[in-house]
Protein backbone atom coordinates (compact mmCIF):
# COMPACT_ATOMS: atom_id res chain seq x y z
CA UNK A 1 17.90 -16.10 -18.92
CA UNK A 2 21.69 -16.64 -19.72
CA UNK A 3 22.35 -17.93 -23.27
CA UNK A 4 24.24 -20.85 -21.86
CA UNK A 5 20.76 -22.26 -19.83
CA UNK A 6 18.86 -21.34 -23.15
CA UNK A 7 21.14 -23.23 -25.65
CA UNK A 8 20.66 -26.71 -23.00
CA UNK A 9 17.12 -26.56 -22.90
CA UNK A 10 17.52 -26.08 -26.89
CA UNK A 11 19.56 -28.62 -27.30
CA UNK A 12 17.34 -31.14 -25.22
CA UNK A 13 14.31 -30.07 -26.70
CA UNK A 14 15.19 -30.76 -30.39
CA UNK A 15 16.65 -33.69 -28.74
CA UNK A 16 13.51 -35.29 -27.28
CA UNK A 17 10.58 -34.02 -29.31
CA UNK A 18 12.13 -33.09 -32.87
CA UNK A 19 14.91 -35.18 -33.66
CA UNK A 20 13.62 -39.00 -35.39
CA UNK A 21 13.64 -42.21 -32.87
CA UNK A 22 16.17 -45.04 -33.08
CA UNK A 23 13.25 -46.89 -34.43
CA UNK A 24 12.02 -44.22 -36.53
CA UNK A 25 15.86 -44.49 -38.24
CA UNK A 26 15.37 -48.24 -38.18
CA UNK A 27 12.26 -48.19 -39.90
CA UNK A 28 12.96 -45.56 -42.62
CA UNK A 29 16.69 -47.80 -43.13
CA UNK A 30 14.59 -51.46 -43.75
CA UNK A 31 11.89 -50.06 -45.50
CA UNK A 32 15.02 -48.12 -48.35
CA UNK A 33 16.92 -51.49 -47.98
CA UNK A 34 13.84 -53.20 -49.22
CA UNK A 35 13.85 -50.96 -52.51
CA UNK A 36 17.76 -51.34 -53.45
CA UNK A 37 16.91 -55.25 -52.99
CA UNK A 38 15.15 -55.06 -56.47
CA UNK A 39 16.16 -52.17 -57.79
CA UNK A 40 19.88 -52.37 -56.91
CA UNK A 41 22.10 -50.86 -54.06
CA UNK A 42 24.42 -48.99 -56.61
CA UNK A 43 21.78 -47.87 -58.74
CA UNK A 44 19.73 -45.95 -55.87
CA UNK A 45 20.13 -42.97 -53.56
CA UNK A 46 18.17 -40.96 -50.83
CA UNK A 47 17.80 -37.74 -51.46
CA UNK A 48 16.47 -34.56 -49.19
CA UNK A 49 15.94 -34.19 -45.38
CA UNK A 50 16.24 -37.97 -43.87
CA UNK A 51 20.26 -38.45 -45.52
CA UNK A 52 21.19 -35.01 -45.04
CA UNK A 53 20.28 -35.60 -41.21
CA UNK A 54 17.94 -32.78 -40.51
CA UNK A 55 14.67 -34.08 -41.15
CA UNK A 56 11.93 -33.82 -38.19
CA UNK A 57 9.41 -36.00 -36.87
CA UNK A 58 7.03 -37.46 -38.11
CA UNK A 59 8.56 -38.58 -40.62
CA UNK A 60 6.31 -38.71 -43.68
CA UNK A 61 8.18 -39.87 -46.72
CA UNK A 62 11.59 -40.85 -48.39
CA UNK A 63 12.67 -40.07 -51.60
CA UNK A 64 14.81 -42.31 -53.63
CA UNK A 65 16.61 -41.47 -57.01
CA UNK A 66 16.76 -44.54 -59.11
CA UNK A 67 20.03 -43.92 -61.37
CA UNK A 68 19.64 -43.95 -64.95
CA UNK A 69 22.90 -44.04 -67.88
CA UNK A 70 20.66 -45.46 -71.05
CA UNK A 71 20.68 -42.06 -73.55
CA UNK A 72 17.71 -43.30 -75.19
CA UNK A 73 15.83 -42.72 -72.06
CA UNK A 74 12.95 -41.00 -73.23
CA UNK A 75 12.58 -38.28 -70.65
CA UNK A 76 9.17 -36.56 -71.98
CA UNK A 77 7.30 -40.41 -71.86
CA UNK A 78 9.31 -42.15 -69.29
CA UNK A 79 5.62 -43.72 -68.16
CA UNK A 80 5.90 -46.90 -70.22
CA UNK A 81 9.89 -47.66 -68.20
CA UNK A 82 7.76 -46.95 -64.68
CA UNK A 83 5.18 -49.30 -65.20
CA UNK A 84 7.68 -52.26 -66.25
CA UNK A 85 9.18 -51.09 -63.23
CA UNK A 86 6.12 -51.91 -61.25
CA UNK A 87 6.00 -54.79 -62.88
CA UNK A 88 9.45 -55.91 -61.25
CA UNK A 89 8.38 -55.15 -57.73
CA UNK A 90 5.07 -56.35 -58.50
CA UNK A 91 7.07 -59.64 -58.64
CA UNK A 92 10.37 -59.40 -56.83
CA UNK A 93 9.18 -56.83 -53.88
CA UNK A 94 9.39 -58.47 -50.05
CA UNK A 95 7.50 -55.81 -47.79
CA UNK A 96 9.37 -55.58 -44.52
CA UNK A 97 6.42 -53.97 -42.56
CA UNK A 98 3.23 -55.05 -41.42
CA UNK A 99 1.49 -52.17 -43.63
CA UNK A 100 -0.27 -52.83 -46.54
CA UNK A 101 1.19 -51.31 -49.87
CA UNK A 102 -0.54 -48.91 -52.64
CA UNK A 103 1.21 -47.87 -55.68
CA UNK A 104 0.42 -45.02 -57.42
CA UNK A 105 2.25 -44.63 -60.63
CA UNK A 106 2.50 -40.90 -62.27
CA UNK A 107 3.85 -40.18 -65.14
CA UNK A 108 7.40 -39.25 -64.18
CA UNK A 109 7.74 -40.52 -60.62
CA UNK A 110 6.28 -44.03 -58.89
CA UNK A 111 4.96 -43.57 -55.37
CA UNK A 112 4.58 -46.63 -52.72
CA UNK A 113 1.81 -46.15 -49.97
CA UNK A 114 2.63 -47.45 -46.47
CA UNK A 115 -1.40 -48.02 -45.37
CA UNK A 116 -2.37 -48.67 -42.25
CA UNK A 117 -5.99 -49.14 -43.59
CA UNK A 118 -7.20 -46.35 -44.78
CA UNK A 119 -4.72 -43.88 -43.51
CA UNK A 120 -1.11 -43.21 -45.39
CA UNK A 121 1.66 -44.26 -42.59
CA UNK A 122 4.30 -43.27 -44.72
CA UNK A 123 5.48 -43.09 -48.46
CA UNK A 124 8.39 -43.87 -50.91
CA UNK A 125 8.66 -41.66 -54.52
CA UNK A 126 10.77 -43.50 -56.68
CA UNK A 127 11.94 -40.56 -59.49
CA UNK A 128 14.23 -41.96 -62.26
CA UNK A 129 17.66 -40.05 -62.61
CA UNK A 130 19.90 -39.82 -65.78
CA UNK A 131 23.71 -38.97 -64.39
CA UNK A 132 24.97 -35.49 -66.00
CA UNK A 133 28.91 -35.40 -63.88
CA UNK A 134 30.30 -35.24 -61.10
CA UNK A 135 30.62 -32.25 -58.70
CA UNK A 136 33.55 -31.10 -56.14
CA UNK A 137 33.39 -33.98 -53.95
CA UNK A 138 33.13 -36.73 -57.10
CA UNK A 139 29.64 -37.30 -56.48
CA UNK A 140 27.23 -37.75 -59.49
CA UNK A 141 24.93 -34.75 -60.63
CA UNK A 142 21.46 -35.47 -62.51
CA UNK A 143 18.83 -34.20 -64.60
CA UNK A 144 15.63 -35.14 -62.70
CA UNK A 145 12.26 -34.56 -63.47
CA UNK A 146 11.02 -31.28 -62.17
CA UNK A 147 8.72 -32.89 -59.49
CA UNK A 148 11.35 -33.24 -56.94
CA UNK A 149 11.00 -29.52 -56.38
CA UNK A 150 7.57 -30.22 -54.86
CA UNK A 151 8.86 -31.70 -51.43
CA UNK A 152 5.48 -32.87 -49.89
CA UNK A 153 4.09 -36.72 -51.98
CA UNK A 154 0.64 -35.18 -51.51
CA UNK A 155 1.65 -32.02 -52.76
CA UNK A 156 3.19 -33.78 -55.70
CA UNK A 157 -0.18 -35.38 -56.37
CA UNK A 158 -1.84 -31.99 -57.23
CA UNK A 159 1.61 -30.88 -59.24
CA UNK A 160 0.98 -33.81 -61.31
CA UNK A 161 -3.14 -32.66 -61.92
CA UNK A 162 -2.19 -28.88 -62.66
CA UNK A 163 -0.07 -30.18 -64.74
CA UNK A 164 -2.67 -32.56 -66.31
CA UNK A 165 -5.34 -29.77 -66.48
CA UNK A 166 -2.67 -27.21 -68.12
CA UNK A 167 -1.74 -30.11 -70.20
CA UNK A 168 2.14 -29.20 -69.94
CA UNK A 169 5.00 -31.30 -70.61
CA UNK A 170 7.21 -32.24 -66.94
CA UNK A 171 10.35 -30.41 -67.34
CA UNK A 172 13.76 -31.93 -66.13
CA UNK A 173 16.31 -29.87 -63.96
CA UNK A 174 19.67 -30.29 -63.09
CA UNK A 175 20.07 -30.75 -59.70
CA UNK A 176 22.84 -31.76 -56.80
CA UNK A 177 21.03 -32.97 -53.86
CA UNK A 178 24.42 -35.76 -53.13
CA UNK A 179 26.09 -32.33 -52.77
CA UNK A 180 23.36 -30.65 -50.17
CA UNK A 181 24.37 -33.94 -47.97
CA UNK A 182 27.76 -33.54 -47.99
CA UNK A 183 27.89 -30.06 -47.26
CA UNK A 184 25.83 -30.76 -44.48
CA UNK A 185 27.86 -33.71 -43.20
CA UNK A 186 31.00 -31.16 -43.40
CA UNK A 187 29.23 -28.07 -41.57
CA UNK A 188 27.79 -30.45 -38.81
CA UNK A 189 31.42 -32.12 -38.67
CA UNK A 190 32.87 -28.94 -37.74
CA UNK A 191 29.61 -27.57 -35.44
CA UNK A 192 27.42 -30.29 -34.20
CA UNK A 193 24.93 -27.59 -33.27
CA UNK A 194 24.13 -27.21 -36.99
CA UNK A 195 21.17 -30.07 -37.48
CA UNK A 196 19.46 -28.91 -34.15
CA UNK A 197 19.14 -24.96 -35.04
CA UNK A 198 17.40 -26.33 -38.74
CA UNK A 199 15.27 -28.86 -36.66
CA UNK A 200 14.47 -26.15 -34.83
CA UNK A 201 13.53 -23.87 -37.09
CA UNK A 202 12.00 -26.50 -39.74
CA UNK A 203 9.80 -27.80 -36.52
CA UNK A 204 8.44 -24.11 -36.13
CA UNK A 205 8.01 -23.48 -39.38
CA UNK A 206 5.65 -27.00 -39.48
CA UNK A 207 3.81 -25.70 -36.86
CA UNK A 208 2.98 -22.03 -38.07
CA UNK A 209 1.82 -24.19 -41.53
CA UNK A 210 -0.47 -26.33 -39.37
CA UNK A 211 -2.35 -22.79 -37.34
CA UNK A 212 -2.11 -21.13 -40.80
CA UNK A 213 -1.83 -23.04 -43.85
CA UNK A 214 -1.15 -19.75 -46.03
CA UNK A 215 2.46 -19.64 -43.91
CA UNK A 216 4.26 -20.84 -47.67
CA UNK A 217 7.99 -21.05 -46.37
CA UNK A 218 9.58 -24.32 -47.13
CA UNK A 219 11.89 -26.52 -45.36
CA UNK A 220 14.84 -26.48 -47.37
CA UNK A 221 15.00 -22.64 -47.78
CA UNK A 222 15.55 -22.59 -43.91
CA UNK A 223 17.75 -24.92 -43.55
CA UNK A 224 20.17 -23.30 -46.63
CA UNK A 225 19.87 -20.19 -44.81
CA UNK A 226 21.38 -21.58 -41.84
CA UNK A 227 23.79 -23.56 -43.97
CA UNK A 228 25.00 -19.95 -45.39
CA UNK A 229 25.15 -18.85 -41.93
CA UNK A 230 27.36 -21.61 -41.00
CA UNK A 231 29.50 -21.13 -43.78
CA UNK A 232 29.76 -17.77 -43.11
CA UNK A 233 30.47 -18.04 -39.17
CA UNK A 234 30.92 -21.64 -37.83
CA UNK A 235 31.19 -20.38 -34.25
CA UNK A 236 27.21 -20.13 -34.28
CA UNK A 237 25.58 -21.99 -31.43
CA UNK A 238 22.32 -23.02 -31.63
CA UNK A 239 20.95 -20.39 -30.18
CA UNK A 240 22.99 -18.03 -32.47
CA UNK A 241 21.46 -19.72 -35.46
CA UNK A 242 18.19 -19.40 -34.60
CA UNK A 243 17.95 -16.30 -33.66
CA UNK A 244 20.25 -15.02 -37.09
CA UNK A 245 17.76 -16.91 -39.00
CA UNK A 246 14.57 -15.60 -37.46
CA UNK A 247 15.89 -11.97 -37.53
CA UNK A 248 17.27 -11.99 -40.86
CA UNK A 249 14.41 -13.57 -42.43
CA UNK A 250 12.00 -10.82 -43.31
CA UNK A 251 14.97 -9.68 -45.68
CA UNK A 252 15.10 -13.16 -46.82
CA UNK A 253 11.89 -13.22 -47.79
CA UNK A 254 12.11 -9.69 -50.38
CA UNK A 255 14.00 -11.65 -53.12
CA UNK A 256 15.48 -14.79 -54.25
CA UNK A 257 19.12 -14.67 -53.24
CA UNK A 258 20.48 -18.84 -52.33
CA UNK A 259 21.77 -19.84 -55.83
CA UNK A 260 21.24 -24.28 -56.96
CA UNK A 261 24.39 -26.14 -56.40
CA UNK A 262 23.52 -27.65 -59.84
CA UNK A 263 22.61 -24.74 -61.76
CA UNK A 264 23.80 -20.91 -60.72
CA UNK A 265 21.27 -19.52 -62.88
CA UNK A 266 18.80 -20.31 -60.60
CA UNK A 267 18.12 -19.79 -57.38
CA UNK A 268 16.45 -22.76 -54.92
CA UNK A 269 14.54 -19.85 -52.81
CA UNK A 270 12.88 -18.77 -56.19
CA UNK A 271 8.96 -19.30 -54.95
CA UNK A 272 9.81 -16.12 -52.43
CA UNK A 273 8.34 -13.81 -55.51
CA UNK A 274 5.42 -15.42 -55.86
CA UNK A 275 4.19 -14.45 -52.33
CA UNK A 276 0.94 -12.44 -52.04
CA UNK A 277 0.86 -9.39 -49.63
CA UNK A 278 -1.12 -11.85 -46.81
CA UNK A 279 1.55 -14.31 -46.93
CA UNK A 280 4.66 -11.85 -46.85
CA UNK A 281 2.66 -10.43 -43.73
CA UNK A 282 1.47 -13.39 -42.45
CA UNK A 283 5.80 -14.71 -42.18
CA UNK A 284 6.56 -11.50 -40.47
CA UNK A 285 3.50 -11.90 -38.07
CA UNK A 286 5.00 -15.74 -37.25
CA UNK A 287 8.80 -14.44 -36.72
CA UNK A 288 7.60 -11.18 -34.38
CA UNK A 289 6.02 -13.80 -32.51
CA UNK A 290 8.58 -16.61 -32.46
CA UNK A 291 10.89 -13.21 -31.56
CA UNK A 292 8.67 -11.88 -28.82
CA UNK A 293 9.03 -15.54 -26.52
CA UNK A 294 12.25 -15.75 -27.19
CA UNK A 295 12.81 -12.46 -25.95
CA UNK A 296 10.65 -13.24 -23.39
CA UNK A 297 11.95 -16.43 -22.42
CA UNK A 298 10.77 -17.93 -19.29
CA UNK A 299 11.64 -22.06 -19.72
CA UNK A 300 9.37 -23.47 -22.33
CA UNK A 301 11.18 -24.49 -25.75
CA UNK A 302 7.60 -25.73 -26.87
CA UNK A 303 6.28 -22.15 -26.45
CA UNK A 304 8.43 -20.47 -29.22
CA UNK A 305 7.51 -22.86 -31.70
CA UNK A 306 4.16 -22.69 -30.76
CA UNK A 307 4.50 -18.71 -30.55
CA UNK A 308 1.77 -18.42 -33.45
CA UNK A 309 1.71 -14.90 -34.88
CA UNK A 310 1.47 -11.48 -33.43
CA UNK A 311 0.10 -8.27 -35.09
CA UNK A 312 2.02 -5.48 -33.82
CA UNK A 313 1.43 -2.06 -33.45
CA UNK A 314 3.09 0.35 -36.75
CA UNK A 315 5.11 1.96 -34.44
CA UNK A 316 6.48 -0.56 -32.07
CA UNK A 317 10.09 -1.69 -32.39
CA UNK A 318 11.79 -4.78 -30.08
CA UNK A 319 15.11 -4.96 -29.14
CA UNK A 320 15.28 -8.05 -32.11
CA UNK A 321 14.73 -5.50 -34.74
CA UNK A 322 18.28 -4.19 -34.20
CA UNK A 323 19.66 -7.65 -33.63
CA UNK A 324 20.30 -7.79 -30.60
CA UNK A 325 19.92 -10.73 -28.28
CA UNK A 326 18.05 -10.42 -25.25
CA UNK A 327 19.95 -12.44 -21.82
CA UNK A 328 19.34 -11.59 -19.17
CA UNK A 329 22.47 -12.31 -16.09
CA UNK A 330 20.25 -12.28 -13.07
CA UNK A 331 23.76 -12.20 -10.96
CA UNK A 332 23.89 -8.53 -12.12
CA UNK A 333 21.74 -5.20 -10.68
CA UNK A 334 19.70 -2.52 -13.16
CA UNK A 335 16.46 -1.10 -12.20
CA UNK A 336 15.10 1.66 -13.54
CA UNK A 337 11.88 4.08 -12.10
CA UNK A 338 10.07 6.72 -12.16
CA UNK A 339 9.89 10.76 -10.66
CA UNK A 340 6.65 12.36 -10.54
CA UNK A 341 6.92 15.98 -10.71
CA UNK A 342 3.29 17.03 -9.12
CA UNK A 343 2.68 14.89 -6.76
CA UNK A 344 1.19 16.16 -3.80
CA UNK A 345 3.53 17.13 -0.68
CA UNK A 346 6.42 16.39 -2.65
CA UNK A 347 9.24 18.29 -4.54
CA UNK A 348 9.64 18.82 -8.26
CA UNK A 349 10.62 15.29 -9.56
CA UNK A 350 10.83 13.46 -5.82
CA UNK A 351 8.06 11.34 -5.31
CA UNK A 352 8.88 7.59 -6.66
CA UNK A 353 6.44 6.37 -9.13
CA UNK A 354 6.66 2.54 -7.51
CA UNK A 355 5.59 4.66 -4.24
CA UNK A 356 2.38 4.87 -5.88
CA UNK A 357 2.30 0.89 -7.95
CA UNK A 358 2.54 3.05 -11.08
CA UNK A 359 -0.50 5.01 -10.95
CA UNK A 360 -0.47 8.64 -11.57
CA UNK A 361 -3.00 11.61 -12.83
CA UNK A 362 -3.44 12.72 -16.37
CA UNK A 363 -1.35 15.76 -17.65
CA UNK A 364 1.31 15.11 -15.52
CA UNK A 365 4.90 14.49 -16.41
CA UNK A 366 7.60 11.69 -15.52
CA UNK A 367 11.11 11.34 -15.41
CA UNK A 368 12.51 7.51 -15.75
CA UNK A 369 16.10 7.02 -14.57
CA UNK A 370 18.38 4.15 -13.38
CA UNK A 371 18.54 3.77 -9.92
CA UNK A 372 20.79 1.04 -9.70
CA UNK A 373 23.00 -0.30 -12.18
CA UNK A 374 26.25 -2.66 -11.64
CA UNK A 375 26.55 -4.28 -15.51
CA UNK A 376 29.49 -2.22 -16.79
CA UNK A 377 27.26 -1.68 -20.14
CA UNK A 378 28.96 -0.03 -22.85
CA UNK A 379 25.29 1.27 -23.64
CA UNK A 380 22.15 1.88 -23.24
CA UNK A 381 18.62 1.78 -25.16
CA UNK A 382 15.06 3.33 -23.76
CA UNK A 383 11.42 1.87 -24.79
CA UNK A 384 8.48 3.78 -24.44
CA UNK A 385 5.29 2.22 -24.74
CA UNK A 386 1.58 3.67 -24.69
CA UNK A 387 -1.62 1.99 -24.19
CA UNK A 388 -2.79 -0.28 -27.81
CA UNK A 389 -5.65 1.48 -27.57
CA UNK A 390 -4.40 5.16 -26.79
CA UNK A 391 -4.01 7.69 -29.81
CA UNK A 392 -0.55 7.11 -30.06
CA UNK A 393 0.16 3.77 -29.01
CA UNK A 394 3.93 4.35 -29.83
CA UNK A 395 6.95 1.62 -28.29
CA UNK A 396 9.85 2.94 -30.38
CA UNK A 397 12.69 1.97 -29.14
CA UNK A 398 15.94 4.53 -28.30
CA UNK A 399 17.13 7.39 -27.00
CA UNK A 400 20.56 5.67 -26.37
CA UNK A 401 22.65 8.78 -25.24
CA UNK A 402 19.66 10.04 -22.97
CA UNK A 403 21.03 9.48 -18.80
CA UNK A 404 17.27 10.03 -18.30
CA UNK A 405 13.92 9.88 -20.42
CA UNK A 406 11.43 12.99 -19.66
CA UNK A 407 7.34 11.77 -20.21
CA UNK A 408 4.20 13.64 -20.45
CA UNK A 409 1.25 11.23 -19.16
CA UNK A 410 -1.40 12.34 -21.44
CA UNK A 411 -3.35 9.53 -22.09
CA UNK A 412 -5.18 7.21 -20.25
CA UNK A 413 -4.79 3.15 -19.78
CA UNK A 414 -1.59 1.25 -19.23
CA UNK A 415 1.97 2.48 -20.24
CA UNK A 416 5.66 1.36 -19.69
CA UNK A 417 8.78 2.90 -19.65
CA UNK A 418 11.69 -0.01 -20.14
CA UNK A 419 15.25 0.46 -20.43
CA UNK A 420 17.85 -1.87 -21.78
CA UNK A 421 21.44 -2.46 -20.35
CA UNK A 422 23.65 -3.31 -23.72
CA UNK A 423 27.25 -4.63 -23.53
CA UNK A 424 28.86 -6.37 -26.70
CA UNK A 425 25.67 -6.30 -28.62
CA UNK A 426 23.80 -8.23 -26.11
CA UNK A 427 21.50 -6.88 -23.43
CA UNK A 428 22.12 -8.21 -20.54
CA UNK A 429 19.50 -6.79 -18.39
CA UNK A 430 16.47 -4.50 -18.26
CA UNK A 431 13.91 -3.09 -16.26
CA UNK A 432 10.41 -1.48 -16.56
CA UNK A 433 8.56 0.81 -15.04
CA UNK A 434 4.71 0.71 -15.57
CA UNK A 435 2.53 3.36 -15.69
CA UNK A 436 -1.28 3.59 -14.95
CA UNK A 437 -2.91 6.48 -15.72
C-alpha cells in the first residue's frame, strides 16, 4: 500500500480511537482546576503525558506538582506537611464530579481516588516540589521525591510497600518534566505528526502489556525516542516515526543511552539493564510482530497494535531488519516465477512453475527470475524461504546482484521464493513464487 494511504488511515486511527475526547480534556481540566482552587493556581503544575499532549485513552491519572520554596522543608518526613494538607481539602475541597473521593496519603505523595463505587475511575497524586532553578526556557526545575519515576498510581502503591518492607529512606531527584512539555510543544509546533506516531506507539506498547504483562517498556522511553528522532530529522511523518522507532528499538533496548534533562548523569531509559533474558526476548517477539503487519499491511490500523508477538525462525530475516520500508505502488508491474528444469516434455529450465500452481517433485531444481518488471529499481533483494518444519527452514534474505536465484527442492512441505524491487531505500514492489513440494 502507498505510504501516503498508510499515513491517512494512521492519522485517523490515532485520531478516533487513541487520542482523549473533548470531554475526556474537559473532565481531566475541572477536576485539576478543582485542586489549584485550594492549593493555589501559581503554586501547582501538571506534570507527564496529559500537558505534554501525548497521553492515550483511557486516561487513568494526573499528576500534579505542588510547588514548595520553605528550606526547612523536611524532605526525609514530609508526612506530617501532607496530612495538614489533607486537612485543608478535607475542609476547603468542592468535588466537581459525581464520583465519590478516597484519599490515600503515603508518606511522600497524597493520592485522591475518583470511585465510582468500588471501582477507581480515575486518580490525582499530589507530590510536593521544592524549586532548584530555572532551565533554558525560564521554567522552574525541582527536587522531587523519587516516586514520580514510578508512572502508574497503582504501581506507586507497591513502590511505597517495597520500600516499607526494605525499610529505605524515599530519595529525591532532580528532575525537569516543565522542560519535557516544552520540548514537546516545540517539536509538535514544527511537525504536527509528532503526538500521533508516540500515541501510536504508547497505544501498542499498552496493548502488548495487557497480552503479556512481562512486556516492561514504559511510556516515556518511547515517546523520548521519537522525540530524539524528531530532533534529529523533523521531516518524519508518522509513518516514518513509527516505523524508525519500531526498527531501531531492539538496539534501544541493549543499554541506557537518553540522558535526564535535569541531571546528565543519568539516564531516564536506565530500567533497560535490569531486563531478564524473557523480557529482552519477549520486546523483540512484540516489534517482529508489530513489523510483520506493517509489512504486511492490508487496511487495519487496529491490527498492528494488536499484532501480539511472533517467534521467528533463527534464520529468517524481513526486509525491516535492513530498514527498509515496505510500499507497495500497485500502478507499477514486477512479477517474478519459476523454471523447472525436469519437467516432463519440456526443455531444460522451460516449463513455468505457476503452470503447475507451484507444485513440483523432490530433488528437482528451480530457477526464479523476473518476468516482468517496469519500477526503474535501483536494486534488488531475493528471499528464500523453506518449510518451518523442514531441516533447514532458512528465509535469509539477499542475493542482491543475482539477475536470477538457482534452487534445489529437497525438502518437502511449502516453500517461497520472493523477490523485492528496491528504489531509494524503499521497496516498492514484490512478488512470490510458492513452491509445493
Amino acid at each position: 500500500m502507498l505510504k501516503s494511504k498508510i499515513e491517512s488511515l494512521l492519522r485517523a486511527y490515532v485520531k478516533e480511537n487513541i487520542s482523549p475526547k473533548r470531554e475526556d480534556i474537559s473532565f481531566v481540566s475541572i477536576v485539576y482546576n478543582s485542586f489549584t482552587d485550594v492549593l493555589g493556581i501559581n503554586n501547582c503544575r501538571q506534570i507527564g503525558s496529559f500537558p505534554r499532549y501525548t497521553a492515550v485513552r483511557p486516561l487513568h491519572d494526573l499528576d500534579i506538582i505542588f510547588k514548595i520554596s520553605d528550606e526547612d522543608f523536611d524532605r526525609q518526613n514530609p508526612e506530617k506537611f501532607l496530612r495538614e494538607l489533607v486537612t485543608e481539602f478535607e475542609n476547603n475541597y468542592v468535588n466537581p464530579t459525581s464520583y465519590n473521593i478516597k484519599i490515600n496519603i503515603q508518606t511522600h505523595s497524597v493520592a485522591f481516588l475518583f470511585m465510582n463505587g468500588q471501582d477507581e475511575v480515575f486518580a490525582v497524586d499530589i507530590v510536593p516540589a521544592i524549586i532548584r532553578g530555572k532551565n533554558e526556557f525560564g521554567d522552574d526545575t525541582f527536587s522531587v521525591p523519587e516516586i514520580v519515576q514510578v508512572r502508574s498510581h497503582n504501581k506507586r502503591q507497591e513502590y511505597y510497600a517495597k520500600l516499607r518492607a526494605s525499610k529505605k529512606q524515599m530519595q529525591w531527584i532532580k528532575t525537569d518534566p516543565l522542560g519535557y512539555i516544552t520540548v514537546a510543544s516545540e517539536i509538535n509546533k514544527k511537525n504536527s505528526d509528532f503526538r500521533k506516531s508516540v500515541k501510536f506507539v504508547k497505544a501498542w506498547k499498552n496493548r502488548c502489556k495487557d497480552i503479556n504483562d512481562e512486556f516492561k517498556l514504559k511510556s516515556f522511553h518511547l515517546e523520548q525516542i521519537i522525540t530524539e528522532q524528531l530532533k534529529e530529522d523533523n521531516n518524519q511523518t508518522v509513518y516514518d516515526s513509527i516505523f524508525i522507532c519500531l526498527t531501531g528499538l531492539k538496539n534501544s533496548i541493549n543499554k541506557p543511552s537518553l540522558k535526564d534533562r535535569a541531571d546528565s548523569s543519568k539516564f531516564i531509559d536506565h530500567y533497560v539493564s535490569e531486563f531478564t533474558v524473557n523480557q529482552v526476548r519477549l520486546i523483540n517477539e512484540a516489534i517482529d510482530a508489530a513489523l510483520i503487519v506493517l509489512e504486511n499491511f492490508e487496511g487495519s490500523i487496529e491490527s498492528i497494535i494488536n499484532a501480539g508477538y511472533f517467534q521467528r525462525s533463527p534464520d529468517e530475516k524481513f526486509l525491516f531488519d535492513f530498514k527498509i520500508p515496505l510500499l507497495e505502488d500497485d500502478n507499477v508491474s514486477f512479477k517474478i516465477d519459476g523454471f523447472i528444469k525436469n519437467a516432463t516434455g519440456f526443455r531444460e529450465y522451460t516449463a513455468k512453475l505457476s503452470q503447475f500452481n507451484g507444485r513440483i517433485s523432490v530433488n528437482n531444481s528451480i530457477k526464479f527470475q523476473i518476468i516482468s518488471n517496469n519500477t526503474g529499481n535501483d536494486s534488488r533483494k531475493w528471499k528464500i524461504k523453506n518449510d518451518n518444519q523442514s531441516a533447514q527452514p532458512r528465509g535469509e534474505i539477499g542475493y542482491e546482484k543475482e539477475q536470477v536465484r538457482f534452487e534445489s527442492t529437497s525438502y518437502n512441505g511449502n516453500h517461497y521464493a520472493e523477490c523485492y524491487a528496491i528504489k531509494d531505500g524503499v521497496c516498492i514492489a514484490r512478488s512470490k513464487a510458492d513452491v509445493i513440494i
